[in-house]
N, C-alpha and C. Protein backbone atom coordinates (compact mmCIF):
# COMPACT_ATOMS: atom_id res chain seq x y z
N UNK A 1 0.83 -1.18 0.00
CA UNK A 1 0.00 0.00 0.00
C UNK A 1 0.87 1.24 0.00
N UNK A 2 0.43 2.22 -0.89
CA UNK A 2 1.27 3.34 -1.00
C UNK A 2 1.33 4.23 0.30
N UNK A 3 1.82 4.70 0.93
CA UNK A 3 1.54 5.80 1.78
C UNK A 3 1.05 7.13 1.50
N UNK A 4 0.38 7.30 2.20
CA UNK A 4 -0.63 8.86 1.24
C UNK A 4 -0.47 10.07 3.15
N UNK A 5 -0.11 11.06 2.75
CA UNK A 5 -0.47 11.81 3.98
C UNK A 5 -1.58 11.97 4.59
N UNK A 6 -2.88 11.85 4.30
CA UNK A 6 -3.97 11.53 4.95
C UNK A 6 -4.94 10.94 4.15
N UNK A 7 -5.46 9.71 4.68
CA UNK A 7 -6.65 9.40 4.42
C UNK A 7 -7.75 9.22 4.67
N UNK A 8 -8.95 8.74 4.00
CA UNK A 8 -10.03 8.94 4.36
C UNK A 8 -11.01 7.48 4.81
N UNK A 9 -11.15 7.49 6.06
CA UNK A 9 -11.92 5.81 6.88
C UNK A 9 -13.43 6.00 6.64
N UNK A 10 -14.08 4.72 5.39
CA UNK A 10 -15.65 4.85 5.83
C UNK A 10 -15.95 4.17 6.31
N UNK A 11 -16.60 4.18 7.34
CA UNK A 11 -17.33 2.91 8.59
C UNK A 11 -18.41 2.78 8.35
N UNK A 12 -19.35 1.73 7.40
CA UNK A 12 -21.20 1.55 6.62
C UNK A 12 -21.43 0.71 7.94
N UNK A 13 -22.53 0.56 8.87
CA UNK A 13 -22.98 -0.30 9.96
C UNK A 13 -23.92 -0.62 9.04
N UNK A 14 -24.40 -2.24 9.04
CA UNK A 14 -25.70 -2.80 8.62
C UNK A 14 -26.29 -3.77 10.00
N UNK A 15 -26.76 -4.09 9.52
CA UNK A 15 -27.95 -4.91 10.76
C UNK A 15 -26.73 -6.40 10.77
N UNK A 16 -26.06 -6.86 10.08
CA UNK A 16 -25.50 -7.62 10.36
C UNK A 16 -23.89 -7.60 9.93
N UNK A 17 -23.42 -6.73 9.55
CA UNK A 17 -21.85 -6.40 9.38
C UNK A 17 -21.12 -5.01 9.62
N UNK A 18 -20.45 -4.58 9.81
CA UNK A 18 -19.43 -3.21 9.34
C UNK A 18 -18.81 -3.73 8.35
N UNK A 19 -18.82 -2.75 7.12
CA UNK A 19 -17.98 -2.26 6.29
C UNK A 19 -16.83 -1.56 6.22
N UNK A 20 -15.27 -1.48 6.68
CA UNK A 20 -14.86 -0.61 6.25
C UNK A 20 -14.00 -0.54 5.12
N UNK A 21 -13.99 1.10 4.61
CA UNK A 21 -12.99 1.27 3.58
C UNK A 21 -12.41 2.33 3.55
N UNK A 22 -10.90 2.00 3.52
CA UNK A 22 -9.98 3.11 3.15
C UNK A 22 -9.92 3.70 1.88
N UNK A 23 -9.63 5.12 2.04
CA UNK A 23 -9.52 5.42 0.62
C UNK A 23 -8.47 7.06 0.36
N UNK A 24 -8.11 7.11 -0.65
CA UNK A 24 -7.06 8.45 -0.14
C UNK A 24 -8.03 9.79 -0.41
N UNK A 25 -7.60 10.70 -0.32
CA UNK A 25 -8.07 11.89 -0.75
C UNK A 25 -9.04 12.63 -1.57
N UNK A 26 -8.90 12.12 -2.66
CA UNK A 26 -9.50 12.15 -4.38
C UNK A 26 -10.40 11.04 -4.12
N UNK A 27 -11.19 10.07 -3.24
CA UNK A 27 -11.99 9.39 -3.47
C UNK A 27 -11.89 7.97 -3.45
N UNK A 28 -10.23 7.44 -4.39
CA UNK A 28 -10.31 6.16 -4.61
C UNK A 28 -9.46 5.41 -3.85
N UNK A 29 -10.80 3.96 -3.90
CA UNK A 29 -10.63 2.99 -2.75
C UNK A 29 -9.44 2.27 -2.50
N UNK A 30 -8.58 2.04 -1.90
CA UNK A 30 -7.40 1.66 -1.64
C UNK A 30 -7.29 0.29 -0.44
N UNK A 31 -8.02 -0.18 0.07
CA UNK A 31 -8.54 -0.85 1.14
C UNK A 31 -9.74 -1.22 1.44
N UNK A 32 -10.43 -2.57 1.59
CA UNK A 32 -11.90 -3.01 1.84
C UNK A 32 -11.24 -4.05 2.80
N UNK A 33 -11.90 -3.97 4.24
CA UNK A 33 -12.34 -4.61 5.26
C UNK A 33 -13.50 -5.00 5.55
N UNK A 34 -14.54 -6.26 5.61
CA UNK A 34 -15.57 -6.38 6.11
C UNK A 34 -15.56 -7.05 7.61
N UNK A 35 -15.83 -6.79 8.54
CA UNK A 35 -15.72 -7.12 9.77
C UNK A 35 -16.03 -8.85 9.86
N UNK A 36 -17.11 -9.19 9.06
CA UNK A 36 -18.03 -10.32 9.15
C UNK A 36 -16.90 -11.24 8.56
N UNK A 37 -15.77 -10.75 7.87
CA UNK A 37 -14.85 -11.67 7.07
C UNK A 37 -14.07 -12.63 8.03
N UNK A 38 -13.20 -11.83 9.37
CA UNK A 38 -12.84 -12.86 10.07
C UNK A 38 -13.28 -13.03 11.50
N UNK A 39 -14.31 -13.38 11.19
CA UNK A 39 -15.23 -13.95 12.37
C UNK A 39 -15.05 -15.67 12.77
N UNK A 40 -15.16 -16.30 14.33
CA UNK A 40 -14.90 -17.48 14.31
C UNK A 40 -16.61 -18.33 13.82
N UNK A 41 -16.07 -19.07 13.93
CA UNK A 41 -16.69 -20.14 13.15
C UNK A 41 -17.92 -20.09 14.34
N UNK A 42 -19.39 -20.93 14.49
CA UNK A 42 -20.28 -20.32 15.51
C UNK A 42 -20.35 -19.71 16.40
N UNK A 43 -20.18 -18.31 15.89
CA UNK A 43 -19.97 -17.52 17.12
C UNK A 43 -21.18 -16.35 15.77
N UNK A 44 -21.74 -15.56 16.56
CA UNK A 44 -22.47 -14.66 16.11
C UNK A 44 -21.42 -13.83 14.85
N UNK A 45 -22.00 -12.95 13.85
CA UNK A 45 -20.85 -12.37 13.34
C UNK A 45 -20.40 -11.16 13.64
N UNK A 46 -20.83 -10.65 14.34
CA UNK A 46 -19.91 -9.38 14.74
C UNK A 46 -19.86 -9.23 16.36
N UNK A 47 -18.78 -9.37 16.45
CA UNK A 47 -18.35 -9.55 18.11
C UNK A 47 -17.09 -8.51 18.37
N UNK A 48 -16.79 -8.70 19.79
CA UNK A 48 -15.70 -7.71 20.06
C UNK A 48 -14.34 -8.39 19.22
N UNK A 49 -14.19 -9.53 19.60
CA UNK A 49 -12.52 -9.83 19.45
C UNK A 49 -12.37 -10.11 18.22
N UNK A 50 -13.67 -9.95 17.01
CA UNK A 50 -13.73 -9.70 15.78
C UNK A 50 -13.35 -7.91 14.89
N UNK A 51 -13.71 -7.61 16.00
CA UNK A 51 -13.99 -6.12 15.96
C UNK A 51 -12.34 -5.53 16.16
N UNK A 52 -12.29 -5.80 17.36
CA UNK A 52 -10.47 -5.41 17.88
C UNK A 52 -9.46 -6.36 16.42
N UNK A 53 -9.56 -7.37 16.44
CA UNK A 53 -8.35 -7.68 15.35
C UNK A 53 -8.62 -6.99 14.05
N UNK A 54 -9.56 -6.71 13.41
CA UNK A 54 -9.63 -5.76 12.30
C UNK A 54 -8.99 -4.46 12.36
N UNK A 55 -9.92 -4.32 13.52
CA UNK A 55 -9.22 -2.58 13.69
C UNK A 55 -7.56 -2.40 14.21
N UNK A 56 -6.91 -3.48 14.73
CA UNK A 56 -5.75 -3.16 14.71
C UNK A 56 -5.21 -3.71 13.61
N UNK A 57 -5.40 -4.51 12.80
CA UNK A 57 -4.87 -4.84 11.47
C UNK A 57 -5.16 -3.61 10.36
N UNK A 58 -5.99 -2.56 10.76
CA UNK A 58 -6.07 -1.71 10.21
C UNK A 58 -5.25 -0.22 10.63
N UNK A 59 -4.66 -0.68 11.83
CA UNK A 59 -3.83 0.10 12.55
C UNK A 59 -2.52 0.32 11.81
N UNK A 60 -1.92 -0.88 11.30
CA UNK A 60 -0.74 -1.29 10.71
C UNK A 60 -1.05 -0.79 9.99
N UNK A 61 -1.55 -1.16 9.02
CA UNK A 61 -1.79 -0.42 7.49
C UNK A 61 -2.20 0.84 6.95
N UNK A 62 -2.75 1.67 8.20
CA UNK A 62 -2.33 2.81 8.14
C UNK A 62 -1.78 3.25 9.38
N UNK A 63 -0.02 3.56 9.38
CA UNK A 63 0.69 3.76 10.49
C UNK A 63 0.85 5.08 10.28
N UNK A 64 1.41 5.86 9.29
CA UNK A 64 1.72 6.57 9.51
C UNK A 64 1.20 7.97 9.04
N UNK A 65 0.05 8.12 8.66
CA UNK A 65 -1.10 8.93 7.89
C UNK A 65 -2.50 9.13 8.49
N UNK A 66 -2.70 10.35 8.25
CA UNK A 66 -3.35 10.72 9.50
C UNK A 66 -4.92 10.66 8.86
N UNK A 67 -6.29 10.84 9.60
CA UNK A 67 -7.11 9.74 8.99
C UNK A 67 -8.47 11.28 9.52
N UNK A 68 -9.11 11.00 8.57
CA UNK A 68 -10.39 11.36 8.58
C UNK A 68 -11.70 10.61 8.17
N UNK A 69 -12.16 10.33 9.53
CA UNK A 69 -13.35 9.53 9.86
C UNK A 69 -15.49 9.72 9.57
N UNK A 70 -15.72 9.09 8.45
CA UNK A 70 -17.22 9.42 8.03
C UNK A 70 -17.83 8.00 8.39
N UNK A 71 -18.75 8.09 9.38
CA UNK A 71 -19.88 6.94 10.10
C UNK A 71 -21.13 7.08 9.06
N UNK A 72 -21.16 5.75 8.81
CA UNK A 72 -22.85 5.74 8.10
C UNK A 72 -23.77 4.42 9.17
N UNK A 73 -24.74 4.60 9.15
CA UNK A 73 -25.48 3.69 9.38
C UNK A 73 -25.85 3.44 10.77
N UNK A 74 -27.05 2.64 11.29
CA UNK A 74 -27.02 2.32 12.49
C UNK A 74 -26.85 0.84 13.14
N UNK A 75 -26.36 1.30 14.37
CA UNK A 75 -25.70 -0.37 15.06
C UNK A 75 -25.58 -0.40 16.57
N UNK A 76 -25.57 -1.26 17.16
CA UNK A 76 -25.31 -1.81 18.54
C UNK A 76 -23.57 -1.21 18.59
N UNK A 77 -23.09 -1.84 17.98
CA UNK A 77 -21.49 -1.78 17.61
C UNK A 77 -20.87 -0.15 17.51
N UNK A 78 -21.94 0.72 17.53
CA UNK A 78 -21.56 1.98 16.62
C UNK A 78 -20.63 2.76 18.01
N UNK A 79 -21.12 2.67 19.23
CA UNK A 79 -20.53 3.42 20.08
C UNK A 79 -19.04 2.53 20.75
N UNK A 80 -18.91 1.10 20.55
CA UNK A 80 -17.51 0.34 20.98
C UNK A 80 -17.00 0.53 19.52
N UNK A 81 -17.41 0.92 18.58
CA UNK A 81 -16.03 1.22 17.70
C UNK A 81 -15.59 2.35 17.77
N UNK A 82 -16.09 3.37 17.64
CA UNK A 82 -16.10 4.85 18.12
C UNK A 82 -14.82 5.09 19.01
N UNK A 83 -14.94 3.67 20.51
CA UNK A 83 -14.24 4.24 21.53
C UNK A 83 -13.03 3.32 20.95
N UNK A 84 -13.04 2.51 20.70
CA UNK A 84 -11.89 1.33 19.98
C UNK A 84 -11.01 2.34 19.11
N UNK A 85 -11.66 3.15 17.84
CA UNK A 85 -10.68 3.71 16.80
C UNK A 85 -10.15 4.93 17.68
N UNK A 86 -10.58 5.28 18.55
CA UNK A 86 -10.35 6.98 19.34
C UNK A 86 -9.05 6.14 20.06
N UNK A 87 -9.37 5.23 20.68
CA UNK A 87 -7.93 4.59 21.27
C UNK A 87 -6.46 4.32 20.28
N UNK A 88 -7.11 3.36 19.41
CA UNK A 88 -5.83 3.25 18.56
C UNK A 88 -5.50 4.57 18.08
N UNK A 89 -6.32 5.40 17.13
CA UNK A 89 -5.52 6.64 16.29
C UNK A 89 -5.74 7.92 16.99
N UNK A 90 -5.02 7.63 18.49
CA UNK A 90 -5.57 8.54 19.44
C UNK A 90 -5.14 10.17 18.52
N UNK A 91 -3.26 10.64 18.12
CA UNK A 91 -3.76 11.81 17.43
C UNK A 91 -3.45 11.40 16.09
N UNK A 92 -4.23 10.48 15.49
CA UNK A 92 -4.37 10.34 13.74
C UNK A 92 -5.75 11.22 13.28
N UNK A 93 -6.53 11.48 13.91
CA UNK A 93 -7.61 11.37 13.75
C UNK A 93 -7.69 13.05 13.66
N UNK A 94 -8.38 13.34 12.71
CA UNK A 94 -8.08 15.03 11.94
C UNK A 94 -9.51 15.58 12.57
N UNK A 95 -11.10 14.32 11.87
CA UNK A 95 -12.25 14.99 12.06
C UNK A 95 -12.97 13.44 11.57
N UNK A 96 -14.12 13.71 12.79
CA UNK A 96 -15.32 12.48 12.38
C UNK A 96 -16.54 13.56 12.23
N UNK A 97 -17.02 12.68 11.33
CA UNK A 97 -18.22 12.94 10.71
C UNK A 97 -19.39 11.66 10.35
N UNK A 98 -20.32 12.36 10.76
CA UNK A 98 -21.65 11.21 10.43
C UNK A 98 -22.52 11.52 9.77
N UNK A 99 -22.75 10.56 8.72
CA UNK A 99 -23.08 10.64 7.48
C UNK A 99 -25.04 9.82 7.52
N UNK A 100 -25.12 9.75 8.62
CA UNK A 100 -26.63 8.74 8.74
C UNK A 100 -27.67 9.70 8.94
N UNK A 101 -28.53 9.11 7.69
CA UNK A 101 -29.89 9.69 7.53
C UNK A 101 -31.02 9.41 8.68
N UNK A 102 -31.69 10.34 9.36
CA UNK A 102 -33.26 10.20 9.97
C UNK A 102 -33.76 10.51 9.48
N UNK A 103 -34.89 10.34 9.36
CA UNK A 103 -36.67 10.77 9.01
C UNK A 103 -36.75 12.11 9.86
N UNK A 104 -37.42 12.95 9.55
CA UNK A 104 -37.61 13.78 10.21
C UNK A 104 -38.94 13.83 10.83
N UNK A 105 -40.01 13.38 9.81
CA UNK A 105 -41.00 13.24 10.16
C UNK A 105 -42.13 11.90 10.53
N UNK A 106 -41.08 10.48 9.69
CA UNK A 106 -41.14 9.25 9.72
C UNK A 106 -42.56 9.03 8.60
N UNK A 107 -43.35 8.00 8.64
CA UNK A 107 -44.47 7.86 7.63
C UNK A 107 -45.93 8.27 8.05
N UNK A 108 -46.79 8.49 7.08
CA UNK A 108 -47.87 8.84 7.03
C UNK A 108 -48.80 7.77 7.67
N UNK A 109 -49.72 8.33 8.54
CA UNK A 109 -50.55 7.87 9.61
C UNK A 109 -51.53 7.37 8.79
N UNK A 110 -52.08 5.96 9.35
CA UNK A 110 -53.10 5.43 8.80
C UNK A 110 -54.31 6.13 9.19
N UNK A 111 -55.50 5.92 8.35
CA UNK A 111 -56.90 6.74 8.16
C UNK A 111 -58.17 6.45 9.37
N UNK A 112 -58.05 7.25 10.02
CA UNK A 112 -58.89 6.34 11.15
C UNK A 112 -60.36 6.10 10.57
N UNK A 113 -60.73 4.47 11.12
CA UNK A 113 -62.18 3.80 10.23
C UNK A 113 -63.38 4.77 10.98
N UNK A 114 -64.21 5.06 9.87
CA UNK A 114 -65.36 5.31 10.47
C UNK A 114 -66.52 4.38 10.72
N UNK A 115 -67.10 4.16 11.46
CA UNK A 115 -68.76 3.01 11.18
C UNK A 115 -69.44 3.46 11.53
């Protein structure tokens, strides 16, 4: 992997994996991690000691470049990775940002029956 002076970490949460991907500056992807990839064998798929070996294997690989962080999605997981990456890239870390959509108003109310 080339070394780039800063790059850019996306963290996608789904109902059953994290996504992440590195990528440099300009956009392009340079790194794909899926959390669910090295998970043990019956064990649920996203767990802590699944969670910790990624993220420090992702530690290595970016050692020395400093990182700007965009969260999508929602998860159980969302606040122990949060505190997990703040530990490892205690000053890598430039600016997080969250990228997850709410409803503002959510959906339209059903019609109450008359008789």
């Amino acid at each position: 992997m080339k070394l780039h002076p800063s790059l850019i970490l996306f963290i996608c949460f789904s109902n059953s994996n994290i996504i992440i991907t590195v990528a440099n500056i300009t956009g392009n992807s340079l790194y794909f991690l899926p959390i669910g990839l090295k998970r043990i064998k019956g064990v649920r798929k996203i767990n802590l000691t699944s969670l910790k070996a990624n993220l420090l294997k992702l530690s290595k690989l970016t050692a020395q470049n400093s990182l700007h962080v965009k969260i999508k999605g929602l998860s159980k997981f969302k606040r122990l990775t949060l505190k997990l990456l703040i530990k490892l890239f205690e000053n890598k870390i430039l600016s997080l940002c969250d990228l997850t959509t709410l409803p503002h108003n959510g959906n339209r109310k059903k019609k109450k029956r008359r008789v």
